[in-house]
N, C-alpha and C. Protein backbone atom coordinates (compact mmCIF):
# COMPACT_ATOMS: atom_id res chain seq x y z
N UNK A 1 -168.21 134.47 60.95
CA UNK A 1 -169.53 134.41 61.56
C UNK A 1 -169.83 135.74 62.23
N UNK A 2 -171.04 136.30 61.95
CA UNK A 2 -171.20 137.79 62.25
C UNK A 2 -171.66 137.34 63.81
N UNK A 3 -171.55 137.91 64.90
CA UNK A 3 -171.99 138.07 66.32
C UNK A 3 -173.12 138.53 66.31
N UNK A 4 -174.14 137.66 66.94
CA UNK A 4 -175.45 138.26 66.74
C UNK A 4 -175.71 138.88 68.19
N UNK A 5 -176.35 140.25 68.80
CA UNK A 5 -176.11 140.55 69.99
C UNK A 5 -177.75 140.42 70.24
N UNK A 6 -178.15 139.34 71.53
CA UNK A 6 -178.88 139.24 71.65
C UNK A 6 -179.52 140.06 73.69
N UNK A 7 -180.60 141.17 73.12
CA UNK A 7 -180.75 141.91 75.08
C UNK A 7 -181.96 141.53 75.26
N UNK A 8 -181.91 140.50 76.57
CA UNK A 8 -183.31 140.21 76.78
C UNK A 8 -183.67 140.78 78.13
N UNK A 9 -184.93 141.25 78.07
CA UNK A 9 -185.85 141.96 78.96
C UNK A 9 -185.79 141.02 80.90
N UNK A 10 -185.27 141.74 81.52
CA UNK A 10 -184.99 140.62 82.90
C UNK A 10 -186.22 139.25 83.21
N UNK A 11 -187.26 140.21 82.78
CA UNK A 11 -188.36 138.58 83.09
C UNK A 11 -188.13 137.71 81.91
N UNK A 12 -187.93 138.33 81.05
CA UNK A 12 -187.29 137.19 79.86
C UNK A 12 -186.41 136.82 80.39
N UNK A 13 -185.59 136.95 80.50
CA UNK A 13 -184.26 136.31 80.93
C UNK A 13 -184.69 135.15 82.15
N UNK A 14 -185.21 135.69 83.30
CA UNK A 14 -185.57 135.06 84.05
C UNK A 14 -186.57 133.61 83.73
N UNK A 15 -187.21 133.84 82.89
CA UNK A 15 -188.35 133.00 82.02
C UNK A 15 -187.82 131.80 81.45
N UNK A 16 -186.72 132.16 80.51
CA UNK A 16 -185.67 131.19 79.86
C UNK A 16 -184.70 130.36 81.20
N UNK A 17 -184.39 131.15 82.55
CA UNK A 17 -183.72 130.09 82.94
C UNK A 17 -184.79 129.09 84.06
N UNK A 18 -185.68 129.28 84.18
CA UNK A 18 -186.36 128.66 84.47
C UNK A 18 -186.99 127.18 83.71
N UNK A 19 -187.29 127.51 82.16
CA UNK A 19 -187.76 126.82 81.29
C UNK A 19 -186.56 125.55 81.02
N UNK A 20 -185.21 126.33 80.91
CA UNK A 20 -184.01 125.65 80.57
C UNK A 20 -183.72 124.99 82.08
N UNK A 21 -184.25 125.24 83.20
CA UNK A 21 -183.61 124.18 84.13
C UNK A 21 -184.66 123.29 84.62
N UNK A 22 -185.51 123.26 84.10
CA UNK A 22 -187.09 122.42 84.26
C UNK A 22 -186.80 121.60 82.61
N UNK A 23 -186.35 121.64 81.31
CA UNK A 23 -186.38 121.10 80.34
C UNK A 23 -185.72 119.95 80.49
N UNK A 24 -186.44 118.80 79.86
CA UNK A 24 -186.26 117.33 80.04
C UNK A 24 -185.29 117.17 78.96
N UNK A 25 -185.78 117.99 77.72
CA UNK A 25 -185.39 117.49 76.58
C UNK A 25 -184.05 118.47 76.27
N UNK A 26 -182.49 117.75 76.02
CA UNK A 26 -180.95 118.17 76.23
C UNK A 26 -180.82 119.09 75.06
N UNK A 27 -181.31 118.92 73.35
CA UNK A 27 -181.69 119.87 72.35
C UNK A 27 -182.13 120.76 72.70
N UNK A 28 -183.23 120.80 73.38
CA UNK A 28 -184.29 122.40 73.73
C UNK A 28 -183.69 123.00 74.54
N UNK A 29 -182.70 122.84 75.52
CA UNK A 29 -182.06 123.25 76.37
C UNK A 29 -180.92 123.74 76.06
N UNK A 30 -179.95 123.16 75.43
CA UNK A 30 -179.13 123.43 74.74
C UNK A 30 -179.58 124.81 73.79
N UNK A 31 -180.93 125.39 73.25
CA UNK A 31 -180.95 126.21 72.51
C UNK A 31 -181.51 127.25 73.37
N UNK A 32 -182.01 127.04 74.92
CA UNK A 32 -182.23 128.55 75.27
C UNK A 32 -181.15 128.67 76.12
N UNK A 33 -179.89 127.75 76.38
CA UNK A 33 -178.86 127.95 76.70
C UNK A 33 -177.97 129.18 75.47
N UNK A 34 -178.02 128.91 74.72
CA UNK A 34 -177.81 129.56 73.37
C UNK A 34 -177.82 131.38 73.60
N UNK A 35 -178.78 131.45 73.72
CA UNK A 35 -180.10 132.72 73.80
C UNK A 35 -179.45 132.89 75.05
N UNK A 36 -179.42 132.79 75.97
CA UNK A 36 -179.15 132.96 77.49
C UNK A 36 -177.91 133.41 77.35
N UNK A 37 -176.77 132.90 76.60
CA UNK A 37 -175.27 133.03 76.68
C UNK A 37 -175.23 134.43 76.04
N UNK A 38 -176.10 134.39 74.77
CA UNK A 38 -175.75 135.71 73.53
C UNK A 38 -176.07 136.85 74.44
N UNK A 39 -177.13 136.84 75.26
CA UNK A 39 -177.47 138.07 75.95
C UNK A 39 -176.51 138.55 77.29
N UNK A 40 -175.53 137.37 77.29
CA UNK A 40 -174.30 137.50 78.45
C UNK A 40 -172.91 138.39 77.36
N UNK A 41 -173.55 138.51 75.63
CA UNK A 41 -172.27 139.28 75.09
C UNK A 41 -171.72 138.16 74.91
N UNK A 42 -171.35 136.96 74.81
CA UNK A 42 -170.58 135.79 74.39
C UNK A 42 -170.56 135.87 72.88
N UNK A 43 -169.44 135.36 72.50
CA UNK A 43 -169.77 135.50 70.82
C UNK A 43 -170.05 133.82 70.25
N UNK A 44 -170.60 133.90 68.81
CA UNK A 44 -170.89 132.77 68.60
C UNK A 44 -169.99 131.62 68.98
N UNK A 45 -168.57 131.49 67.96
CA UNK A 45 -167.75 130.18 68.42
C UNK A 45 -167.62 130.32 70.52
N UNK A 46 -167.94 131.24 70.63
CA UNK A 46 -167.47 130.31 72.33
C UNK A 46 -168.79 129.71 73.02
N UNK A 47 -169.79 130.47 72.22
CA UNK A 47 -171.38 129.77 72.53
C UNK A 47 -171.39 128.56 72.13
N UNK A 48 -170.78 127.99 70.79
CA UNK A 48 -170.68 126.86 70.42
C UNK A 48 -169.66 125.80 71.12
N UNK A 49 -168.98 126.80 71.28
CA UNK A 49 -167.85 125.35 72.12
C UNK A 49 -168.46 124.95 73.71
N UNK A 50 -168.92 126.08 74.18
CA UNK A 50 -169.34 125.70 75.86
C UNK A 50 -170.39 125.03 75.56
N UNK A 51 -171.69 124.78 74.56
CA UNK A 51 -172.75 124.17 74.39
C UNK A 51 -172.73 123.07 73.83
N UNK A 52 -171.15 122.75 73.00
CA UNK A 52 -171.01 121.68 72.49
C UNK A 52 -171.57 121.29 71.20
N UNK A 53 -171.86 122.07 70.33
CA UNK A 53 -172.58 122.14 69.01
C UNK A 53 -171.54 122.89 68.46
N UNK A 54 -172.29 123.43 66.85
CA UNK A 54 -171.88 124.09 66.00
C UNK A 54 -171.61 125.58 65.98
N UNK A 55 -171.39 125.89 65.25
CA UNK A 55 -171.59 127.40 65.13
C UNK A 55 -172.37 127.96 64.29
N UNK A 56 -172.90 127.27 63.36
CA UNK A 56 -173.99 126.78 62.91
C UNK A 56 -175.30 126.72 63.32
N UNK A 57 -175.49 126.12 64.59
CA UNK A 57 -176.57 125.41 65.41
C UNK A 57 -176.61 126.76 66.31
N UNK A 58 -175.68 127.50 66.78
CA UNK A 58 -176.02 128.78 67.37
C UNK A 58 -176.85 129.82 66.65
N UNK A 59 -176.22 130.15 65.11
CA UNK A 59 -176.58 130.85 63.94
C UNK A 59 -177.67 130.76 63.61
N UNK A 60 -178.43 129.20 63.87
CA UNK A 60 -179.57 129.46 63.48
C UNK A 60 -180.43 129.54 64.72
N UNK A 61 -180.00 128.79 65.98
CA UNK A 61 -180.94 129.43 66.99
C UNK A 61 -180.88 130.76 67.58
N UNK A 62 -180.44 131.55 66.79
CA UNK A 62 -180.56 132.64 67.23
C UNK A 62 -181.27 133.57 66.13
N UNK A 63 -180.91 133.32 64.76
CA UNK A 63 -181.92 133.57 63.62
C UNK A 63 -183.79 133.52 64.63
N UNK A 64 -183.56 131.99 64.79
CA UNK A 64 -185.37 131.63 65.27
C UNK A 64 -185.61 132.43 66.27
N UNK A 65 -185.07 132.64 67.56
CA UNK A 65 -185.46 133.70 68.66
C UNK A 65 -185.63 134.71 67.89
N UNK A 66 -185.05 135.37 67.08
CA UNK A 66 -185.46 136.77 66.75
C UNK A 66 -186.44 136.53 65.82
N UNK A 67 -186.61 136.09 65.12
CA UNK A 67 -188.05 136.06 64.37
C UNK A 67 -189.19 135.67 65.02
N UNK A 68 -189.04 134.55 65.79
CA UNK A 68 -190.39 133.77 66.30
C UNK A 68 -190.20 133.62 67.85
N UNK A 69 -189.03 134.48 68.49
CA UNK A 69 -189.44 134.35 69.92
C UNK A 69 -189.25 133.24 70.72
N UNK A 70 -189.88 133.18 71.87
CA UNK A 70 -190.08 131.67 72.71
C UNK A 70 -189.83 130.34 71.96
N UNK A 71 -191.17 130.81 70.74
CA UNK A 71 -191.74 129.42 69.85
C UNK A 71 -190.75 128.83 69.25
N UNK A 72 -189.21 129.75 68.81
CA UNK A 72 -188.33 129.25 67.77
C UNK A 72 -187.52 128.52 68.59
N UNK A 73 -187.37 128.30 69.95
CA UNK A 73 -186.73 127.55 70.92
C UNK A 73 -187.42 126.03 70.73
N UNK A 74 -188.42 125.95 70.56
CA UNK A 74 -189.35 124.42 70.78
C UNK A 74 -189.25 123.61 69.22
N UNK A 75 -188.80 122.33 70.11
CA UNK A 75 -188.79 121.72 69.01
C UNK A 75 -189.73 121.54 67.86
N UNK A 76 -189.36 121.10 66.58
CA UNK A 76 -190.53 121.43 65.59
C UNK A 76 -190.08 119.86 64.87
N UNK A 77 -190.23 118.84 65.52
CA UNK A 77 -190.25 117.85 65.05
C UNK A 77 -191.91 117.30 65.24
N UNK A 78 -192.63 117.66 65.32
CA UNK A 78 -193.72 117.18 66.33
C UNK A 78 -194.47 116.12 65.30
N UNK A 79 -194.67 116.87 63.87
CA UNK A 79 -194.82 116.07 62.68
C UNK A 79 -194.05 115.28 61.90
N UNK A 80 -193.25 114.35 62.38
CA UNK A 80 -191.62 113.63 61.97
C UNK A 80 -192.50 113.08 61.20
N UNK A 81 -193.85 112.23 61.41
CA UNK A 81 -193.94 110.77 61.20
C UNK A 81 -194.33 110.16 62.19
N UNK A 82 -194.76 108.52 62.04
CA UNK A 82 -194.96 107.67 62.77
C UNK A 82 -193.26 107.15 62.98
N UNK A 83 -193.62 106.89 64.32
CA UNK A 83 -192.64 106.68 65.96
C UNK A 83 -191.92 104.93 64.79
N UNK A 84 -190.86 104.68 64.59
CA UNK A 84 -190.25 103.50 63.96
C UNK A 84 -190.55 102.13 65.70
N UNK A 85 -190.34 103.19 67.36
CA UNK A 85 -190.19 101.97 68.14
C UNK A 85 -191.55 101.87 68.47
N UNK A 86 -191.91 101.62 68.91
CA UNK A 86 -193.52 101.57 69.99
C UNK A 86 -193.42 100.63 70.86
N UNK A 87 -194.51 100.54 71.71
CA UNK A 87 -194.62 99.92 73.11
C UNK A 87 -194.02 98.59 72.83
N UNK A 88 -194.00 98.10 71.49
CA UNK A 88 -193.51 96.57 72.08
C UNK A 88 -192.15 96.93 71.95
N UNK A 89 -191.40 97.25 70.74
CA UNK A 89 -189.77 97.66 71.05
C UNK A 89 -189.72 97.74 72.30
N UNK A 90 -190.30 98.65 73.08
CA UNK A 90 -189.57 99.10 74.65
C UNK A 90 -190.41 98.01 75.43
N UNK A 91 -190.81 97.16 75.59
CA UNK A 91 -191.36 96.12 76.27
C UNK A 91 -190.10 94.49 76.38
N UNK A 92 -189.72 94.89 74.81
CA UNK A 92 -188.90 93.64 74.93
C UNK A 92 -187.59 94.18 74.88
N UNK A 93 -187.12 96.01 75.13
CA UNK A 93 -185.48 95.95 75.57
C UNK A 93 -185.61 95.77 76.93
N UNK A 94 -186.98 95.86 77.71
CA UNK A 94 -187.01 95.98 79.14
C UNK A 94 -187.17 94.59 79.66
N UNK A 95 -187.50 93.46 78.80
CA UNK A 95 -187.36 92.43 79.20
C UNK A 95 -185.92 91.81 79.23
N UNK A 96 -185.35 92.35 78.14
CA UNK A 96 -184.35 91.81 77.83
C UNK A 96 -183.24 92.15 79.14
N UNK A 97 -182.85 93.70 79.26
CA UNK A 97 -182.49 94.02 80.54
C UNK A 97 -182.73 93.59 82.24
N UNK A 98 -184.08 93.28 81.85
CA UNK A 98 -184.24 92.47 83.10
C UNK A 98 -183.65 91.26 83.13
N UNK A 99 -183.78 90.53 82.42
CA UNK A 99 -183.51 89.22 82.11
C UNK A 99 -182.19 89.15 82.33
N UNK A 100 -181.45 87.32 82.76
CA UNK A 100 -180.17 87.24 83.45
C UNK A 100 -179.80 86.18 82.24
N UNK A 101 -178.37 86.30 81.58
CA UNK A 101 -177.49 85.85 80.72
C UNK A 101 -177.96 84.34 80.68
N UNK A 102 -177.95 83.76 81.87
CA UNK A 102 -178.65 82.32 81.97
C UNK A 102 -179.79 82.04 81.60
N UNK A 103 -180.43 82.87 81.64
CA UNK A 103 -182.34 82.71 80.96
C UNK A 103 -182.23 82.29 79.04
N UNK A 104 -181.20 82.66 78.89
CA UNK A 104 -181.15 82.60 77.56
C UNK A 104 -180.48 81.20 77.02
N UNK A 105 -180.98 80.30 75.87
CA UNK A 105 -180.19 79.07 75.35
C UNK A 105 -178.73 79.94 74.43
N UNK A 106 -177.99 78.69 75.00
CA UNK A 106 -176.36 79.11 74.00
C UNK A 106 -176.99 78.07 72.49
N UNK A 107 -176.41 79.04 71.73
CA UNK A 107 -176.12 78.56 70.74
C UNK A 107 -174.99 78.34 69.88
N UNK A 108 -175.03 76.95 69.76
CA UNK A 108 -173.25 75.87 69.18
C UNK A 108 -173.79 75.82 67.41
N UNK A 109 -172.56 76.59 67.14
CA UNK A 109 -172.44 76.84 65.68
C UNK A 109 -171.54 75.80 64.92
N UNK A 110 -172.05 74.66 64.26
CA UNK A 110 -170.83 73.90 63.68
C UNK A 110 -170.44 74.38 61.99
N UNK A 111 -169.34 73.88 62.00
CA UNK A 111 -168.65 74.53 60.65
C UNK A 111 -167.26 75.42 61.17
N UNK A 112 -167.41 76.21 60.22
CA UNK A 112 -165.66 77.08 59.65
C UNK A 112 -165.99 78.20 61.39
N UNK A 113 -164.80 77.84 62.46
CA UNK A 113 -164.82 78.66 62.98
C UNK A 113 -164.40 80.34 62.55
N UNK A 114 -164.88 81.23 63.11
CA UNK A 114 -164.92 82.41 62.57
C UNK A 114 -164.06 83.79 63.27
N UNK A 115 -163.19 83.40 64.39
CA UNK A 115 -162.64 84.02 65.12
C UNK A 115 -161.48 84.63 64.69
């Protein structure tokens, strides 16, 4: 794996750790963690092991910063598709969680026990 040497400008730098300690989302963070490390001189596999990914997943977030900057940090799922859970999925795991083991009927299975 070639070492990609990444020098970012101090308000850049400063910019990214701001963004990365305000980021909700553990992927997006994980990749200007990335960017942040390369410009500390880290080489890829130890970027990958402290971030917990690939070496791979470094290789290419660091490909995207240099081509596209900021933008290649943000996720680009935005067009996946339609969402598989929606409001009722999360309506009825939140009921369910609320809800106490007793609220629920047992159900007695007759036939070939299965244990």
């Amino acid at each position: 794996m070639v070492t990609r040497r990444i020098v970012l400008h101090p308000r850049t730098r400063a910019k990214l750790q701001r963004k990365s300690r305000a980021c909700k989302d553990a992927d997006t963070r994980v990749r200007y963690r990335i960017v942040l490390l390369s410009d500390q001189n880290w080489s890829g596999k130890r970027i990958a092991k402290a971030s917990g990914c690939t070496p791979s997943t470094v290789s290419r977030t660091l490909s995207r910063w240099e081509f596209y900057g900021h933008a290649g940090l943000i996720d680009r799922r935005e067009d996946n598709g339609q969402t598989k859970a929606d409001g009722w999925h999360a309506d009825t795991v939140a009921w369910i969680l609320e809800s106490s083991p007793q609220g629920f009927p047992i159900v007695v299975r007759r036939g070939r026990n299965r244990c």
